[in-house]
N, C-alpha and C. Protein backbone atom coordinates (compact mmCIF):
# COMPACT_ATOMS: atom_id res chain seq x y z
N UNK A 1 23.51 -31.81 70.63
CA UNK A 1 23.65 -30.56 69.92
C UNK A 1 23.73 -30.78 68.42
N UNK A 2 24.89 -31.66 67.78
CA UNK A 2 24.80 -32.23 66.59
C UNK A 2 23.29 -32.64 65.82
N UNK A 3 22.83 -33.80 66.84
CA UNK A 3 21.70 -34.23 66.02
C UNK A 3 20.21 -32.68 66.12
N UNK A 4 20.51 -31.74 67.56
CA UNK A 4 19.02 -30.91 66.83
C UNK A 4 19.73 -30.41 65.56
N UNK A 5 21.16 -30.31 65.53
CA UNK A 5 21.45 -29.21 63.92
C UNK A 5 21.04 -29.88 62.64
N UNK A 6 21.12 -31.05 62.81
CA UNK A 6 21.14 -31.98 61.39
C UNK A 6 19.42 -32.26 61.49
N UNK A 7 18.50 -31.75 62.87
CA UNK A 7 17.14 -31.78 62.74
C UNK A 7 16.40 -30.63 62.24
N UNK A 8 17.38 -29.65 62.76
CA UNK A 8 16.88 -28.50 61.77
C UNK A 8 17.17 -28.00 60.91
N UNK A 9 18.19 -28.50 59.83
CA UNK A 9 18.84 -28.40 58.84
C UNK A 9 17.83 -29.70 57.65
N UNK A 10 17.16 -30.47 58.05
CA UNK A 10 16.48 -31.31 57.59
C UNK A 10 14.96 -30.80 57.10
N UNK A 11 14.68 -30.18 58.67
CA UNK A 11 13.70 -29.10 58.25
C UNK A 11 13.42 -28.76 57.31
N UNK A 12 14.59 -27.73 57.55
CA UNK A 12 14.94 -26.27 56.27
C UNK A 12 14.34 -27.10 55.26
N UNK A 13 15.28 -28.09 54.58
CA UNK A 13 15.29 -28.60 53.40
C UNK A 13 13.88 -29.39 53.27
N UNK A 14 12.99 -29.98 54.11
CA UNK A 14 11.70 -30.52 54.01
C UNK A 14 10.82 -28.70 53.38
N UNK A 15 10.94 -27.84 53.92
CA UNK A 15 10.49 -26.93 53.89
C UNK A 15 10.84 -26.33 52.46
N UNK A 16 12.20 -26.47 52.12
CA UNK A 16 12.55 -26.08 50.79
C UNK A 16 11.83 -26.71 50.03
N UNK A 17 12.14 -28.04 49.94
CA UNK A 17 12.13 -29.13 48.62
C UNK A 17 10.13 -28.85 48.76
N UNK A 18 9.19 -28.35 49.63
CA UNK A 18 7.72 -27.73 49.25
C UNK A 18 7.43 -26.90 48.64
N UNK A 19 8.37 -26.12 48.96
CA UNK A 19 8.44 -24.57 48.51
C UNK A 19 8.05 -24.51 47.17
N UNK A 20 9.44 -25.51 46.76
CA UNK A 20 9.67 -25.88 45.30
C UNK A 20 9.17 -26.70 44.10
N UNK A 21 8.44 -27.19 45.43
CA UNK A 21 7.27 -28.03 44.54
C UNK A 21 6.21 -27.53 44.61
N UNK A 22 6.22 -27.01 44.74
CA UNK A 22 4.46 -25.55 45.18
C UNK A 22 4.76 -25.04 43.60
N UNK A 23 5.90 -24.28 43.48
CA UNK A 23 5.71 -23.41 42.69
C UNK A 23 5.99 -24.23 41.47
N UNK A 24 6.85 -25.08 40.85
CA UNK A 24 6.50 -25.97 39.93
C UNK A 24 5.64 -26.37 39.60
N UNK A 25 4.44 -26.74 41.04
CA UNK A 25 3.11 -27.26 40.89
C UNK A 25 2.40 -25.88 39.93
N UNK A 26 2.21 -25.06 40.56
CA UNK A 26 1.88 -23.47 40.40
C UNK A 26 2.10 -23.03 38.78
N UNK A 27 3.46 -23.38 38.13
CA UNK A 27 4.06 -22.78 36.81
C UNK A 27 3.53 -24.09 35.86
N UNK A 28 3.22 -24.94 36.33
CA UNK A 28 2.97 -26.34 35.00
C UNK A 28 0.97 -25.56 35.32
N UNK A 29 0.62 -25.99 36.49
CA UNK A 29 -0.59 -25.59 36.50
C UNK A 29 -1.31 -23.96 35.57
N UNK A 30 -0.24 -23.26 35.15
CA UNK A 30 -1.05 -22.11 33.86
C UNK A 30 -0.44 -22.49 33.48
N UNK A 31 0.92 -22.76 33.09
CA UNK A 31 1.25 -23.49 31.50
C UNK A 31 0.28 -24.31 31.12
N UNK A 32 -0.60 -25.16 31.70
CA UNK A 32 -1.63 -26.46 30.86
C UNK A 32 -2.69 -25.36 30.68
N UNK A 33 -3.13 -24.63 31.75
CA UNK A 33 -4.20 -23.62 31.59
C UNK A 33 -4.61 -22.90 30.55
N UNK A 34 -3.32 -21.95 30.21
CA UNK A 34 -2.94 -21.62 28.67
C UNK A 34 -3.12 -22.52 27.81
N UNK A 35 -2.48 -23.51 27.69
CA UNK A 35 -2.47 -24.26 26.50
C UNK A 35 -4.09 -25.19 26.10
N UNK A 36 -4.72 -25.47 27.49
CA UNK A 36 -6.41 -25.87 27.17
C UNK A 36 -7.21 -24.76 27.08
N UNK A 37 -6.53 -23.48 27.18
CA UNK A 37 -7.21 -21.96 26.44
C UNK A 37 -7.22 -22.20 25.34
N UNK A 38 -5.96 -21.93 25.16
CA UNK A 38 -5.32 -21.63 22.57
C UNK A 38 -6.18 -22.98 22.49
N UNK A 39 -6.40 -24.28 22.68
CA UNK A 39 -7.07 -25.42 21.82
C UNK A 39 -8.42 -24.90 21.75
N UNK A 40 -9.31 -24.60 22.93
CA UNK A 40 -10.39 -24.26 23.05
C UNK A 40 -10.36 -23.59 22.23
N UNK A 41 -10.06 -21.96 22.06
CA UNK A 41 -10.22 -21.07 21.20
C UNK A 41 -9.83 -21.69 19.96
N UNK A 42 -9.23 -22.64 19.65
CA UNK A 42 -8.85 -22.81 18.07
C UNK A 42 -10.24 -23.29 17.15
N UNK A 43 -10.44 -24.64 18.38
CA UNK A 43 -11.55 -25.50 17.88
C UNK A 43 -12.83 -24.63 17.80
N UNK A 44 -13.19 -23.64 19.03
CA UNK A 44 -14.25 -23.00 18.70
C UNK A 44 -14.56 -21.95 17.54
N UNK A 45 -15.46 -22.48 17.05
CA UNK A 45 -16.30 -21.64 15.65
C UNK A 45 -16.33 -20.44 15.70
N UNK A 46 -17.16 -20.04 17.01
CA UNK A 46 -17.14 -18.14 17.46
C UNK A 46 -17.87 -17.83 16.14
N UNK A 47 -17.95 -16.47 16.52
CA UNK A 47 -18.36 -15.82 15.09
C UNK A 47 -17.57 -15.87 13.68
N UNK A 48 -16.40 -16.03 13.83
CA UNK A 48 -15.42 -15.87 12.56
C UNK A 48 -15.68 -17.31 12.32
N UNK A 49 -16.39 -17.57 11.05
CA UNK A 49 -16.22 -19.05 10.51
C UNK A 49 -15.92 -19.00 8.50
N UNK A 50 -15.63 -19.72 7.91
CA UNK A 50 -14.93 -19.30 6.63
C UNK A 50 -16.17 -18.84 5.59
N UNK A 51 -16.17 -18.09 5.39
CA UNK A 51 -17.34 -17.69 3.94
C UNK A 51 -17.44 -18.81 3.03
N UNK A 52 -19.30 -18.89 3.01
CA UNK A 52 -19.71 -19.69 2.44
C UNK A 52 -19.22 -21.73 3.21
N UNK A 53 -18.72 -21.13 4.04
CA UNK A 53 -18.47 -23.01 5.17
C UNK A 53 -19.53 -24.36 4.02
N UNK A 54 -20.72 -23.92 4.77
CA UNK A 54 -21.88 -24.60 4.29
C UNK A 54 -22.49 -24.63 2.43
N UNK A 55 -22.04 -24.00 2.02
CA UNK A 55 -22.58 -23.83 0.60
C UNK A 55 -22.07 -24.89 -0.14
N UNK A 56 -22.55 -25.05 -1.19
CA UNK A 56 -22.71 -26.04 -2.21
C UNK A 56 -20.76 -26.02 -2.78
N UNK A 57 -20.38 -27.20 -3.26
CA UNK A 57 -19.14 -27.36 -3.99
C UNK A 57 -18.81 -26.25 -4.99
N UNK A 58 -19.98 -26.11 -6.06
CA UNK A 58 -19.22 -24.91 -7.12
C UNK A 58 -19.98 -23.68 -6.57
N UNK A 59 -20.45 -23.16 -5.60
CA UNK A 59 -20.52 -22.02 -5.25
C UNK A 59 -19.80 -21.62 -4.15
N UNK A 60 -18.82 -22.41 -3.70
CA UNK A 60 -18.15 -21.92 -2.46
C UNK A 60 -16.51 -22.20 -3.58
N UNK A 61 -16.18 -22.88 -4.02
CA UNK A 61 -14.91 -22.60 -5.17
C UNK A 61 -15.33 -21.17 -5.85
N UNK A 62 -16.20 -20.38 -6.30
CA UNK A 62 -16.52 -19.25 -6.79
C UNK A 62 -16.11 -18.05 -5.99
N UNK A 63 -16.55 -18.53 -4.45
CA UNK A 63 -16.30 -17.83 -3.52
C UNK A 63 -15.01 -17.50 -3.14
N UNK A 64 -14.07 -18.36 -2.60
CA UNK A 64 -13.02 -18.62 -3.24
C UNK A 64 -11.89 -18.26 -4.32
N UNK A 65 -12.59 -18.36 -5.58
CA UNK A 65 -11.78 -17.80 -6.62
C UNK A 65 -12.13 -15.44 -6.14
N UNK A 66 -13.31 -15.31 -6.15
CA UNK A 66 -13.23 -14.11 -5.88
C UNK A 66 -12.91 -13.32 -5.07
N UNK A 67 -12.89 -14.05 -4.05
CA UNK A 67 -11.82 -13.63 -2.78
C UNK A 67 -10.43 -13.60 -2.69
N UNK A 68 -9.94 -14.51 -3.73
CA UNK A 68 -8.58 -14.28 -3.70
C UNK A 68 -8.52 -13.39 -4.73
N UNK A 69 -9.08 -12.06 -5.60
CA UNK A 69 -9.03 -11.77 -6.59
C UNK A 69 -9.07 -9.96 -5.55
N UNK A 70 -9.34 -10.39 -4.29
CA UNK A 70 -9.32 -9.26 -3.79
C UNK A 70 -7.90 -8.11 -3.66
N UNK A 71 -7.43 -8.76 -3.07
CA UNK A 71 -5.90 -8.30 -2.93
C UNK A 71 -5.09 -7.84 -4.16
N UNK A 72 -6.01 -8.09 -5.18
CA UNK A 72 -5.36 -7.77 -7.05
C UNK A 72 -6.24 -6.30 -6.92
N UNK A 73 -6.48 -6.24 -6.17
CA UNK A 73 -7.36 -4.38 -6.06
C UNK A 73 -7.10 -3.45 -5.87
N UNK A 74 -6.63 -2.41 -7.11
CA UNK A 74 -5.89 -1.49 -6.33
C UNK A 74 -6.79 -0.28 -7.23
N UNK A 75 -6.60 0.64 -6.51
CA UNK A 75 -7.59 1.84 -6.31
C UNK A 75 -7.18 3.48 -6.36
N UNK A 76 -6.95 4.06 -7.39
CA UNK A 76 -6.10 5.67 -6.84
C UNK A 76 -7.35 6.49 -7.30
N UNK A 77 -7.70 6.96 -5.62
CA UNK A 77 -9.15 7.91 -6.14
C UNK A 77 -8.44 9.25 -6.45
N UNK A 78 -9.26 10.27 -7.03
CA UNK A 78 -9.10 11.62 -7.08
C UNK A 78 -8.48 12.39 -5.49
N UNK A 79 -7.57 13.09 -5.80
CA UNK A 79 -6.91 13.33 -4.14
C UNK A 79 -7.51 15.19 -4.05
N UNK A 80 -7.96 15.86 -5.16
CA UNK A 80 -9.09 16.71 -4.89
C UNK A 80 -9.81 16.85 -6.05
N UNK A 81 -11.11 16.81 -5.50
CA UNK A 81 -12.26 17.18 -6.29
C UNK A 81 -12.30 18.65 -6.85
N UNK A 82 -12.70 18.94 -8.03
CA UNK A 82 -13.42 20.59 -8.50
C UNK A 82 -13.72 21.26 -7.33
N UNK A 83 -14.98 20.68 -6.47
CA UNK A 83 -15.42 21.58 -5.79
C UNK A 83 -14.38 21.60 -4.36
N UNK A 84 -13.43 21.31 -4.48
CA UNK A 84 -12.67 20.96 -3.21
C UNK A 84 -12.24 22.42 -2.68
N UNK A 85 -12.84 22.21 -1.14
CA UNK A 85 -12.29 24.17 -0.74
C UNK A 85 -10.93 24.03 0.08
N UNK A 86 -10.18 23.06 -0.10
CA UNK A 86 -8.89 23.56 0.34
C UNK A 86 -7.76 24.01 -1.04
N UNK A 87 -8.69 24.19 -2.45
CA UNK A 87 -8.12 24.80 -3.84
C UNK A 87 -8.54 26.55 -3.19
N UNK A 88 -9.21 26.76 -2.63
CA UNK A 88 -9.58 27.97 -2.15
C UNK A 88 -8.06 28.63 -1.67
N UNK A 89 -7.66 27.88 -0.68
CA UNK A 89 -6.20 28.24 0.15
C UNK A 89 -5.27 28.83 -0.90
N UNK A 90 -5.33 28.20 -2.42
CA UNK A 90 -4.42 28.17 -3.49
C UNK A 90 -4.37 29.90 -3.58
N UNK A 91 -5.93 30.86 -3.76
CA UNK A 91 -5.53 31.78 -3.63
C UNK A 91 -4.80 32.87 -2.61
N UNK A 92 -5.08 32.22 -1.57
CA UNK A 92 -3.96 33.00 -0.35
C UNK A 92 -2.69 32.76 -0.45
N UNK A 93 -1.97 33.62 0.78
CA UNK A 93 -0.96 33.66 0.74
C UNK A 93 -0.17 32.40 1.69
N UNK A 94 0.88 31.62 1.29
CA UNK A 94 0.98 30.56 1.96
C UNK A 94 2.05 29.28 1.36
N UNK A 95 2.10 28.51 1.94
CA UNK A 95 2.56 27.12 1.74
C UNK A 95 1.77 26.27 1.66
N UNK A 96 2.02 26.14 0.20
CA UNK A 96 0.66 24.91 0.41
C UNK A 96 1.23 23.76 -0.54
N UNK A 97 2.42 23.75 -0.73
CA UNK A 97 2.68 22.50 -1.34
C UNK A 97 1.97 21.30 -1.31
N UNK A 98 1.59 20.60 -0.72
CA UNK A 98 0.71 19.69 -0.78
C UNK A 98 -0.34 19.38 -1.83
N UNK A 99 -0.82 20.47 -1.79
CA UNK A 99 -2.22 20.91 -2.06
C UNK A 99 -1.41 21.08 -4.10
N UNK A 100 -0.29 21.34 -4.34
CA UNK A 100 0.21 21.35 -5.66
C UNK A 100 0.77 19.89 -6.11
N UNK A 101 0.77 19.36 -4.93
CA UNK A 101 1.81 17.70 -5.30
C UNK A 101 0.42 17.11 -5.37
N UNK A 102 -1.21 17.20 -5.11
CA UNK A 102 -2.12 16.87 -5.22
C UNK A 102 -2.90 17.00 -6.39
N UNK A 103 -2.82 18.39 -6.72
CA UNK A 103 -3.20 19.00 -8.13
C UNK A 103 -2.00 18.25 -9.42
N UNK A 104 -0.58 17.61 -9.15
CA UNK A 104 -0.40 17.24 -10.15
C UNK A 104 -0.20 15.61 -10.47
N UNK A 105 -0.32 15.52 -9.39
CA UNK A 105 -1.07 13.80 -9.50
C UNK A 105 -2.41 13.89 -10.19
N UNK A 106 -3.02 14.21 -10.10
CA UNK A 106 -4.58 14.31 -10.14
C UNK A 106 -4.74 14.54 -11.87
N UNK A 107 -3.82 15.72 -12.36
CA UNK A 107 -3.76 16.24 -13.46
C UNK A 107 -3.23 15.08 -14.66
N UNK A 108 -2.83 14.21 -14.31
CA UNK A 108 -2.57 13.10 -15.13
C UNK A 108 -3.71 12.73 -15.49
N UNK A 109 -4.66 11.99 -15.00
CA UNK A 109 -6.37 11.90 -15.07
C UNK A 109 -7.28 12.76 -16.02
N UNK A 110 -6.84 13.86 -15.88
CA UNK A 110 -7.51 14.65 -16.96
C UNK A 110 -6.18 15.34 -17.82
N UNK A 111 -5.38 15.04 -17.99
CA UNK A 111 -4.80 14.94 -19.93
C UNK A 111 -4.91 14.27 -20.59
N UNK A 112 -4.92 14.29 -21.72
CA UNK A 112 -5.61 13.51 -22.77
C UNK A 112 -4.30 12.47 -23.17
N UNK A 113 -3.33 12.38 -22.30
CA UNK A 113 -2.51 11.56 -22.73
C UNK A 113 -3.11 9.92 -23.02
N UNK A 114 -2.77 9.73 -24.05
CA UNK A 114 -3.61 8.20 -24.33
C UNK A 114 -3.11 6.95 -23.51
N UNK A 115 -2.29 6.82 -22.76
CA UNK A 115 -1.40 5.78 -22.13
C UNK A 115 -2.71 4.61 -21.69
N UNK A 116 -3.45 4.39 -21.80
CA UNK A 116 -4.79 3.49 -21.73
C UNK A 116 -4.72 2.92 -22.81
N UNK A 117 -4.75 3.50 -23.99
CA UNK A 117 -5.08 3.17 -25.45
C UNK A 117 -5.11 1.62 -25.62
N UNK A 118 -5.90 1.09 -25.84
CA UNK A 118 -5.65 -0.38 -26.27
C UNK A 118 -5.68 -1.47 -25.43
N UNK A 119 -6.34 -0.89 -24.27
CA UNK A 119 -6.33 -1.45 -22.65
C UNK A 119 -5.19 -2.23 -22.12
N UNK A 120 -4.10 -1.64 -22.95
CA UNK A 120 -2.95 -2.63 -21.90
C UNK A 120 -2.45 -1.98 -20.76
N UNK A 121 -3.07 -0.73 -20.26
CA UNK A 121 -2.79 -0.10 -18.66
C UNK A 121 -3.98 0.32 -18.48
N UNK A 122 -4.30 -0.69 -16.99
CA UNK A 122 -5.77 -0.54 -16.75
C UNK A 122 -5.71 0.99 -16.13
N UNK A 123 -6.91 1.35 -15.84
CA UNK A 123 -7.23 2.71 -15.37
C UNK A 123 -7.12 3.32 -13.89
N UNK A 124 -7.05 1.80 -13.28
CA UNK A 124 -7.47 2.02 -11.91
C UNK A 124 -5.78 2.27 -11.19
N UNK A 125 -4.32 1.79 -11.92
CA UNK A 125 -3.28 2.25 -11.44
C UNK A 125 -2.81 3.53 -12.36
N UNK A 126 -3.67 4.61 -12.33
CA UNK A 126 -3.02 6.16 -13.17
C UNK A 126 -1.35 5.54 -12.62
N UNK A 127 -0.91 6.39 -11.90
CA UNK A 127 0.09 7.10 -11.47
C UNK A 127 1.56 5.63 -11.96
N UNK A 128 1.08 4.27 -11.49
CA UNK A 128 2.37 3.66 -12.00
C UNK A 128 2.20 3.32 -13.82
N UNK A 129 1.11 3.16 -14.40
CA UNK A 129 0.88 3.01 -15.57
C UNK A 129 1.43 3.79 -16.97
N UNK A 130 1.33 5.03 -15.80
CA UNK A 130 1.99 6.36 -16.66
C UNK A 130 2.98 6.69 -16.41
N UNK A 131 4.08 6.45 -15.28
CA UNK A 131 5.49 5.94 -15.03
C UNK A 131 5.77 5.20 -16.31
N UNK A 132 5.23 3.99 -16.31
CA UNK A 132 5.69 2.75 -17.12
C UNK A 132 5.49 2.94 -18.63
N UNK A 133 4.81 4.09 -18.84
CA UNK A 133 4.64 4.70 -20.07
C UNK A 133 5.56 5.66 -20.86
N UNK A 134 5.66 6.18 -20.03
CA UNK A 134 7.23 6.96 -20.30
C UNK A 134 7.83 7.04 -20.09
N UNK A 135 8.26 5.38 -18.93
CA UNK A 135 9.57 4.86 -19.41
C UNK A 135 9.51 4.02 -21.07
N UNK A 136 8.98 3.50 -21.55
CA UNK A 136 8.53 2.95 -22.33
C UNK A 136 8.84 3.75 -23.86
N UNK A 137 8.16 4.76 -23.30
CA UNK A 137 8.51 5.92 -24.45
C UNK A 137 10.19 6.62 -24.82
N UNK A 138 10.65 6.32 -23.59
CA UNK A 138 11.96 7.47 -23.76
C UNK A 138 12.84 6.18 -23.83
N UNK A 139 12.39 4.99 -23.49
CA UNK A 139 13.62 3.51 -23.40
C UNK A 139 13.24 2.71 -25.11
N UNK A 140 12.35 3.24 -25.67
CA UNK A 140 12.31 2.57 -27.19
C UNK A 140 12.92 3.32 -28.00
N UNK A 141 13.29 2.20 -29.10
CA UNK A 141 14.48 2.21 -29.87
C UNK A 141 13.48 2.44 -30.98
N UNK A 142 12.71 2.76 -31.58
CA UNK A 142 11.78 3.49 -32.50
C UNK A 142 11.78 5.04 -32.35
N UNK A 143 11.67 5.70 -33.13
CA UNK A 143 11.57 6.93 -33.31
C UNK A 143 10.39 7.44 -32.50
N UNK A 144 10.75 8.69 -31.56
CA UNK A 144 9.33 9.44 -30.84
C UNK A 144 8.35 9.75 -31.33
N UNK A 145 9.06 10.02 -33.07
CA UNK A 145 7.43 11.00 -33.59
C UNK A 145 8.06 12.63 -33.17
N UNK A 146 8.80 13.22 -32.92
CA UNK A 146 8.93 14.30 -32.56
C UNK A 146 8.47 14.74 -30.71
N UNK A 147 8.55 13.51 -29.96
CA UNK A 147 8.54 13.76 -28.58
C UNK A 147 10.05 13.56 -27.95
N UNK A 148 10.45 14.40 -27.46
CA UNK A 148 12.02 14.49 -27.03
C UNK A 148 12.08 13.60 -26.01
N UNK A 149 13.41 13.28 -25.53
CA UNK A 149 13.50 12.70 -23.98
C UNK A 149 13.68 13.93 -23.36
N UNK A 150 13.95 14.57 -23.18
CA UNK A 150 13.98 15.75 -22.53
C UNK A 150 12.49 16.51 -21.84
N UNK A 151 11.35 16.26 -23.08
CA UNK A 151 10.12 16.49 -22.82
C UNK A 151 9.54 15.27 -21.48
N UNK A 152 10.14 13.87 -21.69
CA UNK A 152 10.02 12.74 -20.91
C UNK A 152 10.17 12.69 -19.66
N UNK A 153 11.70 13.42 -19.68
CA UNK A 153 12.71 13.27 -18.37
C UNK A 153 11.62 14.18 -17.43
N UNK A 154 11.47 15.60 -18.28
CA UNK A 154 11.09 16.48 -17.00
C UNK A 154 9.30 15.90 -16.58
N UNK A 155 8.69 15.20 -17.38
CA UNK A 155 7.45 14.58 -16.59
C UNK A 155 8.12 13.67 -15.52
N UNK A 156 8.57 13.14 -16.08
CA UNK A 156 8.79 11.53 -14.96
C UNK A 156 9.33 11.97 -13.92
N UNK A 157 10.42 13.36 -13.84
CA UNK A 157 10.81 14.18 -12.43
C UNK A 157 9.67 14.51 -11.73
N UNK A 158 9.19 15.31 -12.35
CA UNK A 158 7.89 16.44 -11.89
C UNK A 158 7.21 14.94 -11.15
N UNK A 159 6.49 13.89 -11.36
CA UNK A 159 5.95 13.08 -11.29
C UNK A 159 6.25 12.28 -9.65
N UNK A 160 7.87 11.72 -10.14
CA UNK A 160 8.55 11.65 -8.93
C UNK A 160 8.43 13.09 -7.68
N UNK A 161 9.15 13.59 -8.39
CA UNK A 161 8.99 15.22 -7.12
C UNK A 161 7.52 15.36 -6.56
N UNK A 162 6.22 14.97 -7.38
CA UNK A 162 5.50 15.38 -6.54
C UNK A 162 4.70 14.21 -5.52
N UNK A 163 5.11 13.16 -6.11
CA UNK A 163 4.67 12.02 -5.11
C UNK A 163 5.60 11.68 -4.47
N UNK A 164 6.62 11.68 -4.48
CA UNK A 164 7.86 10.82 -3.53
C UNK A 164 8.71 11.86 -2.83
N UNK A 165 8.89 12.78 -3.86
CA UNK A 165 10.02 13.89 -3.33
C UNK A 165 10.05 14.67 -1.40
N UNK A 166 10.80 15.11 -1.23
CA UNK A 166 10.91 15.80 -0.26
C UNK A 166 10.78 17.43 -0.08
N UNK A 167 11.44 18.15 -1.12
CA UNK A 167 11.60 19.50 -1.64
C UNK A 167 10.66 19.97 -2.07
N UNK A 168 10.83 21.12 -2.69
CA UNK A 168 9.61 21.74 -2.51
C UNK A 168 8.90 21.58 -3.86
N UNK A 169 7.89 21.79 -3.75
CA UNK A 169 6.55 21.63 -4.93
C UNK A 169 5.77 22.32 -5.26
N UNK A 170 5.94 24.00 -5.66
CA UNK A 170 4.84 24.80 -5.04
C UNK A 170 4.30 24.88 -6.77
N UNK A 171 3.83 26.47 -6.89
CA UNK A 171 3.01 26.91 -7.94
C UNK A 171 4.40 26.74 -9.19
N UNK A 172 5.50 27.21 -9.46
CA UNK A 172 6.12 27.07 -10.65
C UNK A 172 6.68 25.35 -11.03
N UNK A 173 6.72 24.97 -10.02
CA UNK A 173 6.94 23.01 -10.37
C UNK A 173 6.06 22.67 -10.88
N UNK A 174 4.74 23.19 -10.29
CA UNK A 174 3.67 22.73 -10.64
C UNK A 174 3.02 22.65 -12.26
N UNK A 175 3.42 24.31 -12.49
CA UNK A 175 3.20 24.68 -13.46
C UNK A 175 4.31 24.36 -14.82
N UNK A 176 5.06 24.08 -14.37
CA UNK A 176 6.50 23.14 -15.43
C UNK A 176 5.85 21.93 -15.92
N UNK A 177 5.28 21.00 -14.39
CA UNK A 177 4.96 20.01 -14.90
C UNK A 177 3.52 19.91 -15.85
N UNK A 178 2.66 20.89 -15.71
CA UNK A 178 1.33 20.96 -16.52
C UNK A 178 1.44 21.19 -17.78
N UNK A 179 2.50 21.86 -17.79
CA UNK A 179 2.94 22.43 -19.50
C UNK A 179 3.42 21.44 -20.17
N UNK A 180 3.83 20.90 -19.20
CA UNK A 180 5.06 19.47 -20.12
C UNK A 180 3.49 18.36 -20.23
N UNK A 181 2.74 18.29 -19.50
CA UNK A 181 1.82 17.40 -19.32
C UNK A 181 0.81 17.58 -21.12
N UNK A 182 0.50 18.77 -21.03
CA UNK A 182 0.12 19.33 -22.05
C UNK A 182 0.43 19.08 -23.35
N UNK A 183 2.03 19.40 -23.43
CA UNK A 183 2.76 19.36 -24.76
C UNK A 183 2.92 17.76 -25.18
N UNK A 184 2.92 17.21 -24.01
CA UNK A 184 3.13 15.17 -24.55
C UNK A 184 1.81 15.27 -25.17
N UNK A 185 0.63 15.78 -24.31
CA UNK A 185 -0.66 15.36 -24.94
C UNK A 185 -0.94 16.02 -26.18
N UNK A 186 -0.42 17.11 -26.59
CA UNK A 186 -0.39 17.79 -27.92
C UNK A 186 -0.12 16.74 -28.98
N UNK A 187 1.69 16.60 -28.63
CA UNK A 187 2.31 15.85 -29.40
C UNK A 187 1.57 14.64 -29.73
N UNK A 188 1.12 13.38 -29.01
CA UNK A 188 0.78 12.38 -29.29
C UNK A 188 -0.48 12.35 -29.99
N UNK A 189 -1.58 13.43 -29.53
CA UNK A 189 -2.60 13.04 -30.61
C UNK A 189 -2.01 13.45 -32.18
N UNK A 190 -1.37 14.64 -31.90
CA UNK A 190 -0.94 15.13 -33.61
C UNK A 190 -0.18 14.00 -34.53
N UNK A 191 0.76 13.23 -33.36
CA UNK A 191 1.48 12.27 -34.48
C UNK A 191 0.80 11.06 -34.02
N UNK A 192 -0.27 10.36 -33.56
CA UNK A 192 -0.53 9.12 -33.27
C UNK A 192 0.13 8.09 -32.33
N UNK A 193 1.06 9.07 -31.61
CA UNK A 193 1.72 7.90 -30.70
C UNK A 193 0.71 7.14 -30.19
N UNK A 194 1.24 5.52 -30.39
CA UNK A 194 0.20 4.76 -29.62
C UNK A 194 1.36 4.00 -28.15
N UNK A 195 0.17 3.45 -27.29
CA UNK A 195 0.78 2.95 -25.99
C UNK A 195 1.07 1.56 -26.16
N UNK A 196 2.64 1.73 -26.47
CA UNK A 196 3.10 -0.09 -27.09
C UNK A 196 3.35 -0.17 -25.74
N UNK A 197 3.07 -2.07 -26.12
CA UNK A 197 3.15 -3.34 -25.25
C UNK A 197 4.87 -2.82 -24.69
N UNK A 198 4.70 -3.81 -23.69
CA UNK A 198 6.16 -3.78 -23.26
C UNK A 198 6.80 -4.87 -23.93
């Protein structure tokens, strides 16, 4: 009686200790699987291979230098055009804030504010250039010329409020900030403010 128990208790465990080596066998067998996948795929070329691979020494350093010149690219297109028909909506009745936090971004672009002057703010970042402009203007210790900080403060709000803000933005924000947009551009051609270095 003893020895069938200790024969089938031997069993069991012949039967276990397979079990267990099955599936160890089983879990190393896709672990290597996987891992002679990722090498394969690393080593293989595929379609993605590096621009210009094959080209000559100083035309693939060219390549190179202009590619990393990409990511220095930054871009703020017009957010509406003249002929744009959602300015149409402007005459209905409605909420259209958006459509005013659009019109006064945009409106920086066409005032004659000089903040370019002398190419030390390129063209292609409007919106932080002209931040940095009047901070520039209202943080120097030189005389304005007759431009207030007060005239400053309420652009650089209006500015903030209509790109970042949360609240509202409609036709009289709008129109605060165009006037003020206006009067800097008055002011500066009349007295010559120019756009100093930082």
């Amino acid at each position: 009686m003893a020895g069938s128990g200790s024969n089938w208790l031997s069993g069991v465990n012949v039967v276990l200790v397979m079990a267990y080596g099955s599936l160890v066998f089983v879990l190393l067998f896709i672990f290597v699987k996987r891992q002679i996948m990722r090498f394969a795929m690393k080593s293989r070329r595929g379609p993605h291979v590096p621009v210009g691979q094959h080209a000559p020494k100083d035309l693939k350093e060219e390549i190179d230098i202009r590619l990393s010149r990409v990511q220095d690219i930054k871009y703020e297109p017009w957010l509406l055009a003249e002929d744009d028909s959602r300015l149409l909506q402007l005459e209905t009745q409605g909420c259209y804030n958006y459509l005013y936090r659009m019109k006064a971004l945009d409106a920086i672009r066409t005032s004659e504010i000089p903040f370019h002057a002398e190419g030390r703010y390129p063209k292609s970042l409007i919106g932080k250039n002209f931040c940095a402009y009047l901070l520039e203007l209202r943080n120097s210790s030189t005389s304005f010329k007759g431009i207030r900080k007060a005239l400053i403060d309420t652009l650089l709000d209006g500015y903030e409020s209509a790109r970042y803000g949360t609240g509202a933005f409609g036709k009289p924000e709008y129109l605060k900030y165009q006037d003020a947009l206006n009067e800097l551009a008055n002011l500066s051609w009349q007295r010559g403010v120019p756009a100093e270095g930082c």
